[in-house]
N, C-alpha and C. Protein backbone atom coordinates (compact mmCIF):
# COMPACT_ATOMS: atom_id res chain seq x y z
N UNK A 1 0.81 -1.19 0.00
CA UNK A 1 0.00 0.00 0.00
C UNK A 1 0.86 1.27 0.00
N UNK A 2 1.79 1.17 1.00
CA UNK A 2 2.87 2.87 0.84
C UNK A 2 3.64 2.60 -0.55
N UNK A 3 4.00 1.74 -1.17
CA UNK A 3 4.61 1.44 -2.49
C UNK A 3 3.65 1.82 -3.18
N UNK A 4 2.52 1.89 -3.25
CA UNK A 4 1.30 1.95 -4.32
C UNK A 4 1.57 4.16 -4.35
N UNK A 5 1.02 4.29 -2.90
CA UNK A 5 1.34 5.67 -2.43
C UNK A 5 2.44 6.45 -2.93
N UNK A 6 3.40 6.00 -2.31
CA UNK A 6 5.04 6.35 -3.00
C UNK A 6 4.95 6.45 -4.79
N UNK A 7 4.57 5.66 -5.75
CA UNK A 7 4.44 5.98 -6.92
C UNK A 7 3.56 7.03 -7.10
N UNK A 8 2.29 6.83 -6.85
CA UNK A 8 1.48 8.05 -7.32
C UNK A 8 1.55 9.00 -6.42
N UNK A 9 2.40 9.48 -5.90
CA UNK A 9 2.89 10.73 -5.20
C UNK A 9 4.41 11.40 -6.11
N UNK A 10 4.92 10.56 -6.63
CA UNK A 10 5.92 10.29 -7.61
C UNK A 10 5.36 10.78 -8.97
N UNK A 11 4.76 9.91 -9.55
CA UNK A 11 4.15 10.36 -11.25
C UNK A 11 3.26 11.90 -10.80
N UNK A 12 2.66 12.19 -9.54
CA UNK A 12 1.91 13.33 -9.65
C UNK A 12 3.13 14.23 -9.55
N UNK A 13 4.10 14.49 -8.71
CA UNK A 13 5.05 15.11 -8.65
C UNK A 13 6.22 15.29 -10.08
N UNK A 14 6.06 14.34 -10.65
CA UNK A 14 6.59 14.76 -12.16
C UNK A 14 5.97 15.45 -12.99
N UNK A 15 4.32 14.81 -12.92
CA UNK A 15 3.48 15.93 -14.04
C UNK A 15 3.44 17.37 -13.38
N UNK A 16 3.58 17.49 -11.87
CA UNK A 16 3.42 18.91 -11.88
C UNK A 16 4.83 19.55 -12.39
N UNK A 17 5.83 19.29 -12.00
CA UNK A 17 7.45 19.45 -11.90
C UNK A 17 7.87 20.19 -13.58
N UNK A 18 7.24 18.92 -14.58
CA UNK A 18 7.55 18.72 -15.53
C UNK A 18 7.56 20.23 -16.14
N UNK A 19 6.48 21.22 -16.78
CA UNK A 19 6.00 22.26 -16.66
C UNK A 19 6.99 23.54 -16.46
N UNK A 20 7.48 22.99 -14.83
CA UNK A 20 8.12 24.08 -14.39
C UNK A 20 9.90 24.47 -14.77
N UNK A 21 10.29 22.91 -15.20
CA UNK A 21 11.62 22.67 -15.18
C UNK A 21 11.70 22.91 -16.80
N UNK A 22 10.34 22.49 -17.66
CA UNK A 22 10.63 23.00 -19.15
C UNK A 22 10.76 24.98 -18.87
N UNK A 23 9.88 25.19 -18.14
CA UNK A 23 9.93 26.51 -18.34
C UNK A 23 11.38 27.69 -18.02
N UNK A 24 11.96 26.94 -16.70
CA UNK A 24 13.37 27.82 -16.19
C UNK A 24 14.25 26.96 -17.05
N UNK A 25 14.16 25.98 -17.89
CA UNK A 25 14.83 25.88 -19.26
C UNK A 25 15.05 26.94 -20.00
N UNK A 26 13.43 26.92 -20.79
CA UNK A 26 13.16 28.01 -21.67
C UNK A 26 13.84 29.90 -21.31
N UNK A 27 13.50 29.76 -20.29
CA UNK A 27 13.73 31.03 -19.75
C UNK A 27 14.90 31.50 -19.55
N UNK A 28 16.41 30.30 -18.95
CA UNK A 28 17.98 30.18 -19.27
C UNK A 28 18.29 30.68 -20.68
N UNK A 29 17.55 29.95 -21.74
CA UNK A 29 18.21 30.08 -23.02
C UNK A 29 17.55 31.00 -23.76
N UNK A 30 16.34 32.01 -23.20
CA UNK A 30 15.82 32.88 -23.65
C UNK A 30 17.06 34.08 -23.20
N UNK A 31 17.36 34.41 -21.92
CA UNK A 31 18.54 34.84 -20.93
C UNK A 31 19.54 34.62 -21.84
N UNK A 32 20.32 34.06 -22.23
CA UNK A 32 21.34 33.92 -23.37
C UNK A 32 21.60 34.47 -24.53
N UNK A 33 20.48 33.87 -25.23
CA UNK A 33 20.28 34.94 -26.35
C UNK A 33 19.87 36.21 -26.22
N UNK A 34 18.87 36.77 -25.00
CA UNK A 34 19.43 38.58 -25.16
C UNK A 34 20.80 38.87 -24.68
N UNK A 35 21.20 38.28 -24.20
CA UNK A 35 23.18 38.54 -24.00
C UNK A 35 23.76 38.54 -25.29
N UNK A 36 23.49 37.80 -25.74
CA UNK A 36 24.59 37.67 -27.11
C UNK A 36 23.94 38.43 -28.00
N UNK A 37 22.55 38.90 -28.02
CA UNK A 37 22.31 39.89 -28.91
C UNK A 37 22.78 41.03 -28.65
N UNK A 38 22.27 41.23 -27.67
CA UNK A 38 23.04 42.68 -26.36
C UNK A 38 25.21 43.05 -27.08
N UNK A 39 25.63 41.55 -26.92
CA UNK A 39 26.74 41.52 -26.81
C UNK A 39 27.38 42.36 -28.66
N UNK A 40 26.50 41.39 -29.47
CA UNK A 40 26.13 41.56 -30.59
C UNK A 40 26.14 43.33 -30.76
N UNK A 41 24.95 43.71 -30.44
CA UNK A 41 24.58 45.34 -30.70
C UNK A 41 25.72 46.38 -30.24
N UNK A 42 26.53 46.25 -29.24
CA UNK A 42 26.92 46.72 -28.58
C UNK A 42 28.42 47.03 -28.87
N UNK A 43 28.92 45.54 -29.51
CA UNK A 43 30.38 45.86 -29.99
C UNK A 43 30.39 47.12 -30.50
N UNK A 44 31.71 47.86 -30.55
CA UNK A 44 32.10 48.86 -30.81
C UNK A 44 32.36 48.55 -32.82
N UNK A 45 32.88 49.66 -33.46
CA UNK A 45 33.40 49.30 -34.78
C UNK A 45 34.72 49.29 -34.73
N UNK A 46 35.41 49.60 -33.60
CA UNK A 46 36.88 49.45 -33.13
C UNK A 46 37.38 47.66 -33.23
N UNK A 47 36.08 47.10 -32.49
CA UNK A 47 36.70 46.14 -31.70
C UNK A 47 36.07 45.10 -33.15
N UNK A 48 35.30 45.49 -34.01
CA UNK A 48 34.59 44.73 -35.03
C UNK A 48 36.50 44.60 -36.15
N UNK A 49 36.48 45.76 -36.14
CA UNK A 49 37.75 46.25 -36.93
C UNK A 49 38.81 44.94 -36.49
N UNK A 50 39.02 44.93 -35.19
CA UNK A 50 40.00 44.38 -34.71
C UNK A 50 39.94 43.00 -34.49
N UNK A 51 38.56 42.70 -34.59
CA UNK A 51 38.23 41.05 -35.11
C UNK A 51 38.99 40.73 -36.09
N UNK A 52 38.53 41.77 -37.61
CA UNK A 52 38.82 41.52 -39.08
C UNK A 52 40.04 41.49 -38.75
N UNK A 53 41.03 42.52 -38.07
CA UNK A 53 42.24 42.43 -38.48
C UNK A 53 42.86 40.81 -37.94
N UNK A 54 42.33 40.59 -36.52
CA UNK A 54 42.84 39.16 -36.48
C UNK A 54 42.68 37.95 -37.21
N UNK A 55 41.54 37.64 -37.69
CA UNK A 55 41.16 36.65 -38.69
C UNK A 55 42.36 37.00 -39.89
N UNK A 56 42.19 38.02 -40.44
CA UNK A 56 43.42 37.97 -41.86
C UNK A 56 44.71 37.46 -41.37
N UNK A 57 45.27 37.92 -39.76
CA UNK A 57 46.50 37.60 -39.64
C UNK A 57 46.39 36.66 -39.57
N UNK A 58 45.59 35.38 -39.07
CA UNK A 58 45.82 34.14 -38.64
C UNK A 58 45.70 33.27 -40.51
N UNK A 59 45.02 33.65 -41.01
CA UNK A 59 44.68 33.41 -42.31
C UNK A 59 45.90 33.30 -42.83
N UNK A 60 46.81 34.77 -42.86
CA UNK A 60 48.00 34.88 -43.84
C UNK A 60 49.28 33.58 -42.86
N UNK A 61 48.52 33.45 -41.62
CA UNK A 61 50.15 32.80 -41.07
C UNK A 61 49.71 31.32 -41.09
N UNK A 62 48.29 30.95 -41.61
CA UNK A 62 47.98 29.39 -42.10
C UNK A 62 48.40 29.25 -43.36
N UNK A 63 48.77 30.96 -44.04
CA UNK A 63 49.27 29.90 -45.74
C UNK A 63 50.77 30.31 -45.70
N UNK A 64 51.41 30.29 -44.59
CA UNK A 64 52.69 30.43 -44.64
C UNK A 64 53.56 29.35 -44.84
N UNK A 65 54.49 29.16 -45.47
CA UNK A 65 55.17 27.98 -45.58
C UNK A 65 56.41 28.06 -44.13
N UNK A 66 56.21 26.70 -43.34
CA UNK A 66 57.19 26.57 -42.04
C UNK A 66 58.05 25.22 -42.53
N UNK A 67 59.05 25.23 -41.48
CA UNK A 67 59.86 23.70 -41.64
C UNK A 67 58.68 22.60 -40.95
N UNK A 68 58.90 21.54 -41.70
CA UNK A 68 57.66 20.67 -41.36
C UNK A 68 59.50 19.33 -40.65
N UNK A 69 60.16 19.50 -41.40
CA UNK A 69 61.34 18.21 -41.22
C UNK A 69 62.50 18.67 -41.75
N UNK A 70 63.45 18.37 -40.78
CA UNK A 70 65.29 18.64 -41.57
C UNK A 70 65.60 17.49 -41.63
N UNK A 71 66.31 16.32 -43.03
CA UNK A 71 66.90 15.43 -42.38
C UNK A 71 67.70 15.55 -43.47
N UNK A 72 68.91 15.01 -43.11
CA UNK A 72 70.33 15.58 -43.72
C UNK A 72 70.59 16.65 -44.40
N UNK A 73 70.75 16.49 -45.61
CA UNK A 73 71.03 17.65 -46.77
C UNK A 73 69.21 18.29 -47.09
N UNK A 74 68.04 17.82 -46.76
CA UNK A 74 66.31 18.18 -47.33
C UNK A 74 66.05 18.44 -46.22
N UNK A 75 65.28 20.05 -46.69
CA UNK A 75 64.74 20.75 -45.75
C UNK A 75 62.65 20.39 -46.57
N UNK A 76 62.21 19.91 -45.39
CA UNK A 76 60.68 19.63 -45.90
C UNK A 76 59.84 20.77 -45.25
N UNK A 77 58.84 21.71 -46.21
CA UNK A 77 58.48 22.90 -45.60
C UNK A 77 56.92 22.59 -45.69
N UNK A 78 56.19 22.94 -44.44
CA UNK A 78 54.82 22.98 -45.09
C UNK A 78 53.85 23.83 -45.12
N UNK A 79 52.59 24.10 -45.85
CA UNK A 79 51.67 25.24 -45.99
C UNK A 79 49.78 24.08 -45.61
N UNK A 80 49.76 25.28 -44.10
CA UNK A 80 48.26 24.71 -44.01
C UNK A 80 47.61 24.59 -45.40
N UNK A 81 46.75 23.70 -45.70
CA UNK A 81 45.87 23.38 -47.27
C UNK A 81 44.29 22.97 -46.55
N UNK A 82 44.14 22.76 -45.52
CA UNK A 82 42.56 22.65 -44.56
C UNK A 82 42.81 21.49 -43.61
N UNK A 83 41.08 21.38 -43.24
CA UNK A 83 41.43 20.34 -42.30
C UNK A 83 40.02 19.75 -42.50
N UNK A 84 39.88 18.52 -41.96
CA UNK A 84 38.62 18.36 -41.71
C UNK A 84 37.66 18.32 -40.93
N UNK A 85 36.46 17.60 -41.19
CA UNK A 85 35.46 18.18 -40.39
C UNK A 85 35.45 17.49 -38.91
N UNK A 86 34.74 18.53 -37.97
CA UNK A 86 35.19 18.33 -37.00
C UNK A 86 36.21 18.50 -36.26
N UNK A 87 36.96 19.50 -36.75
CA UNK A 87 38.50 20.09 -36.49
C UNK A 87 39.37 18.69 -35.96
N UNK A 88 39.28 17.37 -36.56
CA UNK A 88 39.47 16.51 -36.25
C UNK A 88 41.15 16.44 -37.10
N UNK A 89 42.07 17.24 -37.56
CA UNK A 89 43.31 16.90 -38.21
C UNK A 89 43.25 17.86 -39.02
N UNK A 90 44.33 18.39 -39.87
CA UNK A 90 44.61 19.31 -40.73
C UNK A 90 45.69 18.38 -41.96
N UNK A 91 45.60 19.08 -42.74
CA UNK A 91 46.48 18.19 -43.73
C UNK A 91 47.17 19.91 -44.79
N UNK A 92 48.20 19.15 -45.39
CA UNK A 92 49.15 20.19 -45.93
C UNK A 92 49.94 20.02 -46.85
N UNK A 93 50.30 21.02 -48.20
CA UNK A 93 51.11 20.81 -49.17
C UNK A 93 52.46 21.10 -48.52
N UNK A 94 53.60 20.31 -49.30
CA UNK A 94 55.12 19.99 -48.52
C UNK A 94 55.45 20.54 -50.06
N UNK A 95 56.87 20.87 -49.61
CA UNK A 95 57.89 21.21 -50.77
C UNK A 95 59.35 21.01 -49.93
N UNK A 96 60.04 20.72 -50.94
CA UNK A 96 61.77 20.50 -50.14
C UNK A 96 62.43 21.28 -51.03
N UNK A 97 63.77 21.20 -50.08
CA UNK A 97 64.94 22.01 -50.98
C UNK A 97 65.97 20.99 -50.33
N UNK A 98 66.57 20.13 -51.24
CA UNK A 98 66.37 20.09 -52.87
C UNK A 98 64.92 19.68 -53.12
N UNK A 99 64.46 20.09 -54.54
CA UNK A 99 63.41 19.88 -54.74
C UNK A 99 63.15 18.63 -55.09
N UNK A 100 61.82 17.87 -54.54
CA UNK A 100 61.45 16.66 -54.86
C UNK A 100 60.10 16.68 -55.67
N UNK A 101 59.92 15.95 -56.80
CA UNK A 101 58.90 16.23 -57.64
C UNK A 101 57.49 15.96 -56.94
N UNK A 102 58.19 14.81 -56.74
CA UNK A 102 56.96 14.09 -55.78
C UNK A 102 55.92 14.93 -54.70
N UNK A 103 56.04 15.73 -54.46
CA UNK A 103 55.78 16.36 -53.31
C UNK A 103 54.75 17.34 -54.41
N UNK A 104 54.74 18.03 -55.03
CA UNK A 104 53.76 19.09 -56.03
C UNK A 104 52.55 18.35 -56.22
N UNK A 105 51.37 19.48 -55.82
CA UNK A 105 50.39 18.67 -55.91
C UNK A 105 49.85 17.72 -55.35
N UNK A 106 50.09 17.63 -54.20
CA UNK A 106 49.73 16.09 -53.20
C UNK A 106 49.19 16.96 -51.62
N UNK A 107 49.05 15.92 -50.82
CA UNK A 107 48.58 16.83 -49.66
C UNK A 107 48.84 15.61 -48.46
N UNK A 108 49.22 15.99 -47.47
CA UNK A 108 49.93 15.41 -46.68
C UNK A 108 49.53 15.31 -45.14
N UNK A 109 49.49 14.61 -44.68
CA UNK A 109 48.90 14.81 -42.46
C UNK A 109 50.49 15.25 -42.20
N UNK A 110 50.00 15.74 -40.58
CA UNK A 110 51.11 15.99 -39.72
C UNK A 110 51.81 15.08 -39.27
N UNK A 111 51.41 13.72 -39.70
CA UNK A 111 52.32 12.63 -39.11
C UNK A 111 53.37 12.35 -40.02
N UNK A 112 54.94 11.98 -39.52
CA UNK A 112 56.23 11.33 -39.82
C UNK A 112 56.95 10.74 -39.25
N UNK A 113 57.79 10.08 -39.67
CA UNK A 113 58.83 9.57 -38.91
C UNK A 113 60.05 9.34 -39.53
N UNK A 114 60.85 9.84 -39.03
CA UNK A 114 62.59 9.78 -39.42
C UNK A 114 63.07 8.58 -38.96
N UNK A 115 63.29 7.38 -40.34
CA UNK A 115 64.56 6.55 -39.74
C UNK A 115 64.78 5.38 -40.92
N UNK A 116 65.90 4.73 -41.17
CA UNK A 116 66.32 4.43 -42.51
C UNK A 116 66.87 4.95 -43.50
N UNK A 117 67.10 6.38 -42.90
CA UNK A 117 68.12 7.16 -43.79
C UNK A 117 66.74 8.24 -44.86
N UNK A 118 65.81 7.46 -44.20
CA UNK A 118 64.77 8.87 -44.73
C UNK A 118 63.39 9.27 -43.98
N UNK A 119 62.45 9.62 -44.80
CA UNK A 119 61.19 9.60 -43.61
C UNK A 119 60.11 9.17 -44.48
N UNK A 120 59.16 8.92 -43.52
CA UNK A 120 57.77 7.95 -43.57
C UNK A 120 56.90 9.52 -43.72
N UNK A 121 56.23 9.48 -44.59
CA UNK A 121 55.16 10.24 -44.89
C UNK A 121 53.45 9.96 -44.73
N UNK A 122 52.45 10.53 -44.31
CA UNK A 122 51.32 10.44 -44.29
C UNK A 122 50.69 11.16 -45.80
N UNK A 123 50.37 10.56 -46.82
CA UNK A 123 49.83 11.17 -48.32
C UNK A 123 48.36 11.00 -47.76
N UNK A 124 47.83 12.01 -48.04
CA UNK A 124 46.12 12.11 -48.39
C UNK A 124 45.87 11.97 -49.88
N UNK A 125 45.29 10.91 -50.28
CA UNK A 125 44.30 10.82 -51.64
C UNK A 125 43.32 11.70 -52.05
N UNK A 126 42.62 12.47 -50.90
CA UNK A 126 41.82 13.48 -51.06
C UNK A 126 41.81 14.10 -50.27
N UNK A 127 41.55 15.15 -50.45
CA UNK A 127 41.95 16.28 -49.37
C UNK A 127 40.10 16.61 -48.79
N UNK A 128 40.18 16.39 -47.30
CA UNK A 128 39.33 16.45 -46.39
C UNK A 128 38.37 15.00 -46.35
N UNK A 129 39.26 13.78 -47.06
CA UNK A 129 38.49 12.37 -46.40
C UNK A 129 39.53 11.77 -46.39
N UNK A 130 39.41 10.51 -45.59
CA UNK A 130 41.09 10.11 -44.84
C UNK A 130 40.52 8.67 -45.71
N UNK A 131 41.60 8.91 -46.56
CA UNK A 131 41.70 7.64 -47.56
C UNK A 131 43.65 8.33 -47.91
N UNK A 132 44.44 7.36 -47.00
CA UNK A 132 45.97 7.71 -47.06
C UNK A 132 46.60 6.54 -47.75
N UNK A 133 47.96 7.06 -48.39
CA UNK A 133 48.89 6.24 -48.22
C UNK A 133 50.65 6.23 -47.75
N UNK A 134 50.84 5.05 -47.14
CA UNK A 134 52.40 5.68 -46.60
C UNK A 134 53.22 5.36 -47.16
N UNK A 135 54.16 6.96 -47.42
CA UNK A 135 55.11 6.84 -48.14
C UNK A 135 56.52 6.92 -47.56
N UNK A 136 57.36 6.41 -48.49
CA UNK A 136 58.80 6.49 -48.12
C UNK A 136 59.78 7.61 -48.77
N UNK A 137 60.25 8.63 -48.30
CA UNK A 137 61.47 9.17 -49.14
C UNK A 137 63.03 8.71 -48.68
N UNK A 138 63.79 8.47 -49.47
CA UNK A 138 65.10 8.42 -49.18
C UNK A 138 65.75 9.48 -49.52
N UNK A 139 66.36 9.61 -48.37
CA UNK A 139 67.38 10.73 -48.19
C UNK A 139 68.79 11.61 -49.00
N UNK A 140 69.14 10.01 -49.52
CA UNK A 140 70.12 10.45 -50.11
C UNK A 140 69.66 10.29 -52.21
N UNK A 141 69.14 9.43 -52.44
CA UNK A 141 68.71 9.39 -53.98
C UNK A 141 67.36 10.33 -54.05
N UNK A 142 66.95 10.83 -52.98
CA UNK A 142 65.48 11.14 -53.02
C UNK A 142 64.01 10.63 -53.75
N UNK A 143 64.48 10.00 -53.71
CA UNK A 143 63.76 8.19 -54.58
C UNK A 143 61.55 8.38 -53.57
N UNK A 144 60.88 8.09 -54.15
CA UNK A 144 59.87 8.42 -53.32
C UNK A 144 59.36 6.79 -53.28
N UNK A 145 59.11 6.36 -52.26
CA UNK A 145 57.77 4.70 -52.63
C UNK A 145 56.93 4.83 -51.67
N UNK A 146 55.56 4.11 -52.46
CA UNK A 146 54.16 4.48 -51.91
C UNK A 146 54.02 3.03 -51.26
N UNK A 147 54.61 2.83 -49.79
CA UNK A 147 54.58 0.97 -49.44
C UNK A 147 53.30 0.77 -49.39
N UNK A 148 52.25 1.38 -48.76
CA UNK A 148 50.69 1.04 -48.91
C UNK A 148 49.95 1.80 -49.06
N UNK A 149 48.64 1.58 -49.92
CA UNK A 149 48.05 2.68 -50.62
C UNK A 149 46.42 2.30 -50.02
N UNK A 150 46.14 3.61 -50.01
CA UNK A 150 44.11 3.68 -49.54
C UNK A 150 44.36 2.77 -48.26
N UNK A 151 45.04 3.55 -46.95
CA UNK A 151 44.84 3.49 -45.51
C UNK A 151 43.56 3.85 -45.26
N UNK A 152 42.59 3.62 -44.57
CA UNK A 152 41.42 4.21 -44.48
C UNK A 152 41.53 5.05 -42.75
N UNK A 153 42.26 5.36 -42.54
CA UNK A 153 42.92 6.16 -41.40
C UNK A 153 43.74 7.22 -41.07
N UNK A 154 43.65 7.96 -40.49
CA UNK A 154 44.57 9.09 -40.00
C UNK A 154 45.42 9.07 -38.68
N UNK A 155 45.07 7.88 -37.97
CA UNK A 155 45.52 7.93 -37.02
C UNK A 155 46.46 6.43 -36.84
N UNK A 156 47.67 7.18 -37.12
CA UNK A 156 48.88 6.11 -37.41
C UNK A 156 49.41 6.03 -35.96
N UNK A 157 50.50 5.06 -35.76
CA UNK A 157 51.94 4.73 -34.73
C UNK A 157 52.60 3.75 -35.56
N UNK A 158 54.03 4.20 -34.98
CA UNK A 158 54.54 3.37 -35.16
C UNK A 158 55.45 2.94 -34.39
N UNK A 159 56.26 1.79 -34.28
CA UNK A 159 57.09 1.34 -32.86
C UNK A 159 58.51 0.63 -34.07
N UNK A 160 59.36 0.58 -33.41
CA UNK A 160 60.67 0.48 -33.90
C UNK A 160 60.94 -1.19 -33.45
N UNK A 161 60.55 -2.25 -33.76
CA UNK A 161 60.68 -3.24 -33.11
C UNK A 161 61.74 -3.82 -33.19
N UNK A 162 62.94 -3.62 -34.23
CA UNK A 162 63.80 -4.14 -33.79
C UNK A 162 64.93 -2.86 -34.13
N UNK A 163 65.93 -2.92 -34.61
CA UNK A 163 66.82 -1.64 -35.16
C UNK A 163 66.83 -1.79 -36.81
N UNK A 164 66.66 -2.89 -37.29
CA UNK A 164 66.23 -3.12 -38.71
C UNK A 164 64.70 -3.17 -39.27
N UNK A 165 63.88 -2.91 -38.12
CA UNK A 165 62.18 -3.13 -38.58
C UNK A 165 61.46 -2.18 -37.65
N UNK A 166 60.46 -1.81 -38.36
CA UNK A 166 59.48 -0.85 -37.84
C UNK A 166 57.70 -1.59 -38.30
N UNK A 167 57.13 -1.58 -37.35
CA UNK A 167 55.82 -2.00 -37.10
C UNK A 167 55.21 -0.41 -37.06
N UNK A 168 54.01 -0.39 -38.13
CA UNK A 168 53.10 0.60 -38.32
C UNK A 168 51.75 0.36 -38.28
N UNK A 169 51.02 0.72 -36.77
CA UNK A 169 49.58 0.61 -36.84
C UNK A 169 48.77 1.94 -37.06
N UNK A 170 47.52 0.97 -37.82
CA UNK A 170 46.55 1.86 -38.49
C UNK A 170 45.43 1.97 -37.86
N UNK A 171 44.73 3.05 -37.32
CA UNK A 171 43.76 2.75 -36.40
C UNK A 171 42.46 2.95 -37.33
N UNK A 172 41.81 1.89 -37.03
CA UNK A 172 40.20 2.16 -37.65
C UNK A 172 38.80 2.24 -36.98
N UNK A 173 38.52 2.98 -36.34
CA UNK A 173 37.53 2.67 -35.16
C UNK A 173 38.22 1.60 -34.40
N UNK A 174 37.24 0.76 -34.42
CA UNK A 174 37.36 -0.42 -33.08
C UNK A 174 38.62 -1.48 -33.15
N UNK A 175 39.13 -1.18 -34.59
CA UNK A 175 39.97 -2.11 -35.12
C UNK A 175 41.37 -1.65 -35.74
N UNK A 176 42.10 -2.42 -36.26
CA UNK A 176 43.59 -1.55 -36.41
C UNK A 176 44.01 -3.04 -37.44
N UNK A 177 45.21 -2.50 -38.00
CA UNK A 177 45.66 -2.70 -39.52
C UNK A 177 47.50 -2.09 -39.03
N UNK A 178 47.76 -3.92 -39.38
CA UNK A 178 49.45 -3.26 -38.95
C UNK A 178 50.35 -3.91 -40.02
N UNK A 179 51.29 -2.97 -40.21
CA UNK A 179 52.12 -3.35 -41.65
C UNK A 179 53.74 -3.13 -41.48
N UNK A 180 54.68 -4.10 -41.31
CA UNK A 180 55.83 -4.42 -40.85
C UNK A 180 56.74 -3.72 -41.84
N UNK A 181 57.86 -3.45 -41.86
CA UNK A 181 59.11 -3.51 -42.84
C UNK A 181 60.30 -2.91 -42.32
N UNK A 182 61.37 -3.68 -43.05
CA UNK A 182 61.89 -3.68 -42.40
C UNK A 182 63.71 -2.79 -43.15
N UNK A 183 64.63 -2.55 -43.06
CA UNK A 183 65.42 -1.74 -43.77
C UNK A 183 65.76 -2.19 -44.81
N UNK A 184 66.12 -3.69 -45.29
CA UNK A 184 66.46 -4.63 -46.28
C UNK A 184 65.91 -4.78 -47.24
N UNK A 185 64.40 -4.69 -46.65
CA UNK A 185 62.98 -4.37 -47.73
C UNK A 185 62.81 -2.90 -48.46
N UNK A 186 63.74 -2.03 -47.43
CA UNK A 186 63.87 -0.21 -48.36
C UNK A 186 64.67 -0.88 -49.29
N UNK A 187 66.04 -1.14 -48.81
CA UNK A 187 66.91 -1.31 -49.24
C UNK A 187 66.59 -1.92 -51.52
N UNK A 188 65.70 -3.18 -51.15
CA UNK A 188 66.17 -4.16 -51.92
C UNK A 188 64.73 -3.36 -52.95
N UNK A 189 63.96 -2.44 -52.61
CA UNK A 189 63.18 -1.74 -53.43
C UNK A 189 63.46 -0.35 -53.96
N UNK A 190 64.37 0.24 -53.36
CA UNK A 190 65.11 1.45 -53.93
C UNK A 190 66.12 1.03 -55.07
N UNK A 191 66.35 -0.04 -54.64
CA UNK A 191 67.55 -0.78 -55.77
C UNK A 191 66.97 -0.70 -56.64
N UNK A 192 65.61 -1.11 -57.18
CA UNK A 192 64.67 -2.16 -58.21
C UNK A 192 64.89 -0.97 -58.79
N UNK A 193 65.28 -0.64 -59.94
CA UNK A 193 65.00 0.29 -61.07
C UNK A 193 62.87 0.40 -61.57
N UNK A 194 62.66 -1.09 -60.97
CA UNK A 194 60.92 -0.66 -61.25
C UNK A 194 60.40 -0.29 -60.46
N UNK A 195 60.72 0.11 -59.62
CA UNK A 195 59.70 0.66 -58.75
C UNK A 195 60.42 2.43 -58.76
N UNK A 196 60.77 2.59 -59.59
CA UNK A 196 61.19 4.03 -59.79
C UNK A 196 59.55 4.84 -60.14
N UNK A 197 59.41 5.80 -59.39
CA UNK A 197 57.75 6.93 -59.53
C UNK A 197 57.96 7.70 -60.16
């Protein structure tokens, strides 16, 4: 009987409740928006001015070209090119000095790694959907190879497992994609005159 009580003292206390708690909802986010309209009306044309001027600066210093990598004699430079949605990564055109052809026209993540006498690259296939592939440059022929192509990921590691091999995982949601190699394997494919790009 007090269990019977206890509920319908309960469901009556929600239907009245209900009402009141939509309303100091409504009334918070009514409160908000005259602030930000308020906030809105009110700016000065000083401080509107001084918005614009910040947006252009940040603008001109995203298409600036920076050092992205030094490794030996190649300096790798890069220029923000966007990002995607969800401010979830940015991706970027590279250029070197000495110049590498390879690099014009392509678009690249912030991920690398230096070792083998060159570096591991993140290539975007399209710029703002993560369909990658990882590439290799060597350092000294500047030779470019694409070891795997259409990663469906952006979010790489890699671990050094032995001093001749590197293990590279691919994260995919719930699941991951890992792809070994090792220096012998640069080695014996930089040689190959066919696999010249």
């Amino acid at each position: 009987m007090v269990k019977k009580v206890a509920e319908v003292l309960l469901k009556v206390c929600t239907i009245l409740l209900f009402p009141v708690l939509l309303l100091v909802g409504l009334l918070i986010m009514l409160f908000a928006a005259v602030i930000s309209l308020w906030q809105q009306l009110t700016i000065s044309k000083d401080e509107q001015q001084k918005r614009r001027e910040e947006e252009t600066t940040m603008l001109a210093l995203k298409q600036q070209w920076s050092i992205f990598t030094i490794l030996n004699e190649i300096t790798i430079k890069k220029q923000f090119a966007g990002s995607l949605p969800w401010d979830s990564g940015d991706y970027f055109c590279l250029e070197s000095d000495p110049e590498i052809f390879y690099l014009q026209d392509k678009y690249f993540g912030d991920w690398f790694v230096i070792d083998f006498g060159g570096v591991f690259l993140q290539k975007w296939n399209y710029p703002g959907i993560v369909n990658c592939d990882l590439v290799f440059i060597d350092s000294t022929s500047l030779r470019v190879i694409e070891l795997q192509k259409h990663i469906l990921s952006k979010s790489w590691s890699s671990v050094k497992t032995d001093s001749n091999e590197i293990r590279f995982e691919f994260l995919l949601g719930n699941s991951s994609s890992i792809y070994e190699i090792g220096l012998e394997e640069i080695n014996k494919i930089l040689n190959d005159p066919a696999t010249e790009e």
